[in-house]
C-alpha atoms as a PDB file:
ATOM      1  CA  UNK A   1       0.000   0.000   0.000  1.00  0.00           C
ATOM      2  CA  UNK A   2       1.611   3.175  -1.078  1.00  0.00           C
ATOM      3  CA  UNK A   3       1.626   6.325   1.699  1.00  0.00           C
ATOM      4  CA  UNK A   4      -0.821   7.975  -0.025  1.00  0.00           C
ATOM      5  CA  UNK A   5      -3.743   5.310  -0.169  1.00  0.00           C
ATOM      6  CA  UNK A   6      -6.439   5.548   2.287  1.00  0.00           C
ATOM      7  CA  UNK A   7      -8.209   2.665   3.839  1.00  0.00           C
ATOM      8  CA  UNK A   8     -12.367   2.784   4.964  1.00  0.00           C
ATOM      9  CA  UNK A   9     -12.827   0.795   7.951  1.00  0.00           C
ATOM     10  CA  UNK A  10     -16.751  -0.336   8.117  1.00  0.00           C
ATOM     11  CA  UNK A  11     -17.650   2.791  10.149  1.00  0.00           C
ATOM     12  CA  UNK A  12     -16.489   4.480   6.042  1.00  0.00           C
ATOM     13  CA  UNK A  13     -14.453   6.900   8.834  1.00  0.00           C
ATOM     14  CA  UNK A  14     -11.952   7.492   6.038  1.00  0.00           C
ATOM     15  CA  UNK A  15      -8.287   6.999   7.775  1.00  0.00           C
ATOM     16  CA  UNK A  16      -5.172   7.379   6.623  1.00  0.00           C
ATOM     17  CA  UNK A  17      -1.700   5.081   6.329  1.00  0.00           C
ATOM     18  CA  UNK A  18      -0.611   6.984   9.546  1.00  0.00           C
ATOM     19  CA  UNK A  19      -3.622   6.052  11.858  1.00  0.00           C
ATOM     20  CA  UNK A  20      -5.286   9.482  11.784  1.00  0.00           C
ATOM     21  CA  UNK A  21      -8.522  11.254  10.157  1.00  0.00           C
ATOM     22  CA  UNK A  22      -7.754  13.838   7.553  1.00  0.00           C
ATOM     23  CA  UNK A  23      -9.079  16.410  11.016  1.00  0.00           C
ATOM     24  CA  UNK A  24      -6.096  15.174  13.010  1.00  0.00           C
ATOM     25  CA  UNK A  25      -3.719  15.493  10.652  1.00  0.00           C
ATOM     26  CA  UNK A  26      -4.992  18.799   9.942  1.00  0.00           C
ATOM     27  CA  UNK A  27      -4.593  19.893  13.329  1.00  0.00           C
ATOM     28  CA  UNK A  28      -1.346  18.325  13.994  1.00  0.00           C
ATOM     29  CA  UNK A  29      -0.175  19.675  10.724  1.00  0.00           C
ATOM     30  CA  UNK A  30      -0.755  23.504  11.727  1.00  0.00           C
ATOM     31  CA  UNK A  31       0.537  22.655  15.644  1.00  0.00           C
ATOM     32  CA  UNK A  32       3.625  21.110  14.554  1.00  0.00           C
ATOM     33  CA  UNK A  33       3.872  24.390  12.200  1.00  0.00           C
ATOM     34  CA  UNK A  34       3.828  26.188  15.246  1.00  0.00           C
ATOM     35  CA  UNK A  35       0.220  27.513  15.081  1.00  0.00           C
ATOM     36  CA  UNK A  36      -1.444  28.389  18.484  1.00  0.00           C
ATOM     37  CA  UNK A  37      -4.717  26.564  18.955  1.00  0.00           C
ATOM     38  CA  UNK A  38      -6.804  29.225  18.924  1.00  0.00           C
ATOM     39  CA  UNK A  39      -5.402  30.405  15.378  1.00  0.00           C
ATOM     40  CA  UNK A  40      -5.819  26.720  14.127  1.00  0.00           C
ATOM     41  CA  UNK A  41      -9.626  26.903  15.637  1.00  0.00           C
ATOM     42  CA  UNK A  42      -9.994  29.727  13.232  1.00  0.00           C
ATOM     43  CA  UNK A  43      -8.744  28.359   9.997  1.00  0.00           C
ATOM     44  CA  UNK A  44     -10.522  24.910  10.642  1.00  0.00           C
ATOM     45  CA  UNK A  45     -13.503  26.069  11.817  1.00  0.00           C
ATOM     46  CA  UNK A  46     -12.830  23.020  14.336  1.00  0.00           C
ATOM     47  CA  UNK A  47     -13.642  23.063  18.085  1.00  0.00           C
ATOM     48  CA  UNK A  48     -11.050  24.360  20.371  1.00  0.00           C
ATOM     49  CA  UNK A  49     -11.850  21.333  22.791  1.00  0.00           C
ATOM     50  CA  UNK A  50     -11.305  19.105  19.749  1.00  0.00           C
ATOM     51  CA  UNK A  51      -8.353  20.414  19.447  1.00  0.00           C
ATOM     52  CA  UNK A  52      -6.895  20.697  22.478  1.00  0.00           C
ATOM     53  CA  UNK A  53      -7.605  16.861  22.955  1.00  0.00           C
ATOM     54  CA  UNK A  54      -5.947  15.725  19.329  1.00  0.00           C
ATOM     55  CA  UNK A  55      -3.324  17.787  20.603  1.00  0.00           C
ATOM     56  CA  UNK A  56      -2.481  15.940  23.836  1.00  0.00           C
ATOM     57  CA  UNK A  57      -2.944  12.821  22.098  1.00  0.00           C
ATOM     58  CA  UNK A  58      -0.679  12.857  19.703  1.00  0.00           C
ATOM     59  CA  UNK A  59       1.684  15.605  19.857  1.00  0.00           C
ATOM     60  CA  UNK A  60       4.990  14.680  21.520  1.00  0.00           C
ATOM     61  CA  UNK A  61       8.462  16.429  21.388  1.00  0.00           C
ATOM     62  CA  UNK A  62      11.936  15.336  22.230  1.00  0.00           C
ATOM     63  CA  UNK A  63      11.728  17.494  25.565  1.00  0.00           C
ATOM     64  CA  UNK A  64       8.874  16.022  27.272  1.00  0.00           C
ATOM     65  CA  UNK A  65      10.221  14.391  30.327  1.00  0.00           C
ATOM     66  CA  UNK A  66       8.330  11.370  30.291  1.00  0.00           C
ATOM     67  CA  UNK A  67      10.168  10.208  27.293  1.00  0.00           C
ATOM     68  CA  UNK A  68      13.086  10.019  29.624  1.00  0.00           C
ATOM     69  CA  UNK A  69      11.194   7.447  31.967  1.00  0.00           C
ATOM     70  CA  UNK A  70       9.570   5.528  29.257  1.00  0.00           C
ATOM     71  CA  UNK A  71      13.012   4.556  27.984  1.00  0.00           C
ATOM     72  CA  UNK A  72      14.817   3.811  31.083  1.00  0.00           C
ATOM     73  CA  UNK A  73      11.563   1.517  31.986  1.00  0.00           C
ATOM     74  CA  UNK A  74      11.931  -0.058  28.306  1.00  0.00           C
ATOM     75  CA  UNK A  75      15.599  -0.979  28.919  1.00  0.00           C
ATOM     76  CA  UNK A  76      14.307  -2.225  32.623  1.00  0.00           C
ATOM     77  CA  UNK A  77      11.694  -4.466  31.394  1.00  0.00           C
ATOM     78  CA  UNK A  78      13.761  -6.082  28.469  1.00  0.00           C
ATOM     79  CA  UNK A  79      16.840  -6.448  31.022  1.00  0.00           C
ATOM     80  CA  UNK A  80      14.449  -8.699  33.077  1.00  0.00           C
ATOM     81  CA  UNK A  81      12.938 -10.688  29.932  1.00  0.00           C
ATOM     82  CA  UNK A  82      16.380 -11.304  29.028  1.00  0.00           C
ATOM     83  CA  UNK A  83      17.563 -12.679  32.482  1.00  0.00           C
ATOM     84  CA  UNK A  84      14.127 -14.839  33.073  1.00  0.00           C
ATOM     85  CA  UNK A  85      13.793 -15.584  28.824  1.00  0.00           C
ATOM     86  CA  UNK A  86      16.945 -15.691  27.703  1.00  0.00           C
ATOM     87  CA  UNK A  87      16.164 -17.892  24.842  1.00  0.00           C
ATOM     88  CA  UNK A  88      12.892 -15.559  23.688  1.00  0.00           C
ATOM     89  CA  UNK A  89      14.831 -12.188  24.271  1.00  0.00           C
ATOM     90  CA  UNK A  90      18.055 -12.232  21.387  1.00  0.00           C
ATOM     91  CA  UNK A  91      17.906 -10.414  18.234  1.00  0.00           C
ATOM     92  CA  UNK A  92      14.708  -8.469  17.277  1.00  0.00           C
ATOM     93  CA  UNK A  93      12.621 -10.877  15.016  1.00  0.00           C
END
């Protein structure tokens, strides 16, 4: 499936390759562009609650500190796989 193909689920929501519909990726588009969400309310016509909530879904940068913990528990949890799985936990598959 090429990036550009869209699938229809049986709801026909119309979703694209990355997971989100064409509102979130409008939304996320204009954020990541730097757009405050009241400015992106304005040229989507789209609810500011809406917003706000596709927003704190799915917008992550490099600087939130819970990225931080999220990988040190990641290298935790495959450290103990390893010792109690040893023959499950080698290469990636």
């Amino acid at each position: 499936m090429s990036g550009a193909q869209k699938l229809t689920y049986a709801t026909n929501r119309p979703i694209g390759y990355d997971g989100l519909n064409d509102n979130e990726r409008q939304v996320l588009a204009l954020w990541d562009a730097y757009v405050p969400v009241n400015q992106i309310a304005d040229r989507t016509k789209l609810s500011r609650g809406f917003i706000e909530q596709v927003v704190s879904e799915f917008s992550v940068t490099a600087h939130e500190p819970w990225k931080g913990d999220a990988r040190q528990g990641s290298t935790a949890l495959l450290a103990a796989l390893r010792h109690h799985h040893p023959a499950h936990c080698g290469a990636a598959s």
